[in-house]
Structures are given as C-alpha cells and as structure tokens.
C-alpha atoms as a PDB file:
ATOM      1  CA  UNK A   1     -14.366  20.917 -10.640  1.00  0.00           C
ATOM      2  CA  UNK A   2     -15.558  17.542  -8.758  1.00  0.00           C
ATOM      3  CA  UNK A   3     -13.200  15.667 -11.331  1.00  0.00           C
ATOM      4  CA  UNK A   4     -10.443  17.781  -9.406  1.00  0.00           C
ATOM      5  CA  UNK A   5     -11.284  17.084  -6.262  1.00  0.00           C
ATOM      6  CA  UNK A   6     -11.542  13.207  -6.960  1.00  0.00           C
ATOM      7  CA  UNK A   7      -8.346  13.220  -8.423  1.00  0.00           C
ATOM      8  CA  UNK A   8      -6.859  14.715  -4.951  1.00  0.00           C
ATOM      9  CA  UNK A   9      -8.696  11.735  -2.794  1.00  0.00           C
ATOM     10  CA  UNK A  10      -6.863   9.836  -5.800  1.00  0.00           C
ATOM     11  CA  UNK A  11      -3.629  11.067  -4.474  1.00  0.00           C
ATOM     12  CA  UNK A  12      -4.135  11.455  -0.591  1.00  0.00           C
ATOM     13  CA  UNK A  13      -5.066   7.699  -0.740  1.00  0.00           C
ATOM     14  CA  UNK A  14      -2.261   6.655  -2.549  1.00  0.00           C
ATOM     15  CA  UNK A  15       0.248   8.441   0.606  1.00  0.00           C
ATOM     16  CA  UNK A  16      -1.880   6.720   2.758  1.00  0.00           C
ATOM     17  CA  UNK A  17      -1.332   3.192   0.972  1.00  0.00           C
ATOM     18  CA  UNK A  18       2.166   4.014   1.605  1.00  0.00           C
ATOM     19  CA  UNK A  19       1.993   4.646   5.046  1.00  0.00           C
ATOM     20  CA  UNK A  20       0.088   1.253   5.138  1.00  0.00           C
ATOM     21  CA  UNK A  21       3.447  -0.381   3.320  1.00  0.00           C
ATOM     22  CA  UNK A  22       5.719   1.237   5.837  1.00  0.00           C
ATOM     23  CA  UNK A  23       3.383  -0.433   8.989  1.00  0.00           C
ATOM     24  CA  UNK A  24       3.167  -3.188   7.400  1.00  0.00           C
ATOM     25  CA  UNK A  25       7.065  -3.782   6.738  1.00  0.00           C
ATOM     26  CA  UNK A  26       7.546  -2.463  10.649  1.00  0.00           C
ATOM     27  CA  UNK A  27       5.424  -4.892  12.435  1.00  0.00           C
ATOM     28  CA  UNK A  28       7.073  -7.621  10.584  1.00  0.00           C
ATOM     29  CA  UNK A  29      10.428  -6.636  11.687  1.00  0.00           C
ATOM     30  CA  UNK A  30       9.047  -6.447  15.304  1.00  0.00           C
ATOM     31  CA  UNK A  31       7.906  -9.860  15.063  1.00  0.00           C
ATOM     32  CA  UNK A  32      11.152 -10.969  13.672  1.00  0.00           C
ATOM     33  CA  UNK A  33      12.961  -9.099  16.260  1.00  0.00           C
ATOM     34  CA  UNK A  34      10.115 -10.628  19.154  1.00  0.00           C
ATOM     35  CA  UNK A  35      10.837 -14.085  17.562  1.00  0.00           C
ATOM     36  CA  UNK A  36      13.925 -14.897  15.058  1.00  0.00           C
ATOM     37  CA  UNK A  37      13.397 -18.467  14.569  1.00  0.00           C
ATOM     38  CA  UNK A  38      10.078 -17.628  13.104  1.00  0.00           C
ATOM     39  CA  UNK A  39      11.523 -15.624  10.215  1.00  0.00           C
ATOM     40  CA  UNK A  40      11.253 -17.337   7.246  1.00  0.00           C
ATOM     41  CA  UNK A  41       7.589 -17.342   8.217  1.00  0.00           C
ATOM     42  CA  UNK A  42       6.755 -14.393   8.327  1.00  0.00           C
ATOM     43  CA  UNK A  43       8.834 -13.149   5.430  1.00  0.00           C
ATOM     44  CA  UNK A  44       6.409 -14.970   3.340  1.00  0.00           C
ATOM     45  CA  UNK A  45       3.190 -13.496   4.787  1.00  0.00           C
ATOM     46  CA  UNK A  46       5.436  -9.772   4.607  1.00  0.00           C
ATOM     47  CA  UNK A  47       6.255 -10.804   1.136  1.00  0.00           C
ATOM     48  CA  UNK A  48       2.167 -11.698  -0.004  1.00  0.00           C
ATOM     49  CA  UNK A  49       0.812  -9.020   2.446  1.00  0.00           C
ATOM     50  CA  UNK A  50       2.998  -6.529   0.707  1.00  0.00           C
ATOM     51  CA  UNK A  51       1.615  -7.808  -2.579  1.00  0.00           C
ATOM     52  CA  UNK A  52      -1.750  -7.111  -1.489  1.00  0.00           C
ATOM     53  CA  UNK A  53      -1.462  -3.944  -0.479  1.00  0.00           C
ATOM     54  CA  UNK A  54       0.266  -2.733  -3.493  1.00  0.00           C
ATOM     55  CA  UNK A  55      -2.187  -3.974  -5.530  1.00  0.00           C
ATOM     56  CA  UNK A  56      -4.254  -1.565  -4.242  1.00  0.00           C
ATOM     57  CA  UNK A  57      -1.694   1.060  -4.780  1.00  0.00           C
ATOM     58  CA  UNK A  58      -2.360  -0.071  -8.422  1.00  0.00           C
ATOM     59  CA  UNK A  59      -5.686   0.166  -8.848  1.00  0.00           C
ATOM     60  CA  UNK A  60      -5.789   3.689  -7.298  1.00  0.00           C
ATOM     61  CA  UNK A  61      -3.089   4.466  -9.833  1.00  0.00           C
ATOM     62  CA  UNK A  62      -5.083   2.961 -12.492  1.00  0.00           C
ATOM     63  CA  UNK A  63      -8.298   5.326 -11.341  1.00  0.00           C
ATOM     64  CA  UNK A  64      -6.281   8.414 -11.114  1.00  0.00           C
ATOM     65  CA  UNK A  65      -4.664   8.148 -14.272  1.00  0.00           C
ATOM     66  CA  UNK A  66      -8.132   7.574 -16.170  1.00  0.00           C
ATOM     67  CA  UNK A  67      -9.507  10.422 -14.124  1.00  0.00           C
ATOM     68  CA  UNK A  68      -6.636  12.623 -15.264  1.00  0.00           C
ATOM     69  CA  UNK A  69      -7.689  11.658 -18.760  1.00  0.00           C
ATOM     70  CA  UNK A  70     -11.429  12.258 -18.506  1.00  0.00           C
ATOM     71  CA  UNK A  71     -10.817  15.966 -17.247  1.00  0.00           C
END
C-alpha cells in the first residue's frame, strides 16, 4: 500500500513541476515586457532555467516509472 501512496507524491510532484514551468516561462515574459532590449538575455537564462527544471520533471518520471514496476 505505501508503494501506492509514493507513486501519488510521484505524480502530485510532477503537476507541481509544471506549475513551476508555467512561472517560470511568465516571469520571463514580464521581464521582457519590463525591459525589451534585454531579451535575448534572458531568453537564454529562460531557455537553461527551463532545462533545469525539466530535468527534474525527468527524474521524477524516471522514479515513478520504476516504482510502478516494483509494485
């Protein structure tokens, strides 16, 4: 039964990764829209930031699915 219940933490934290994507993504557009001549700057750090946040999205995948198996 705990396998179950880590599985859904598995999958609650993976929304909440993608609510971290999604405020992510919106406070670079308010810093575009705050400063446009700075955009090419920070589409870069949006670009690595987003990287690093879906590499957690990956390795929570990567748990869940060898959780799935174990049950």
């Amino acid at each position: 039964m705990e396998q179950y219940i880590a599985l859904g933490i598995a999958c609650v934290a993976m929304g909440l990764v993608g609510i971290g994507e999604s405020l992510v993504a919106m406070k670079a557009m308010e810093s575009i829209g705050r400063n446009p001549t700075a955009a090419k700057d920070v589409r870069s750090t949006l670009i690595i930031s987003m990287g690093l946040v879906e590499s957690i999205a990956i390795y929570i995948l990567v748990v869940a699915i060898l959780m799935a198996f174990a049950i």
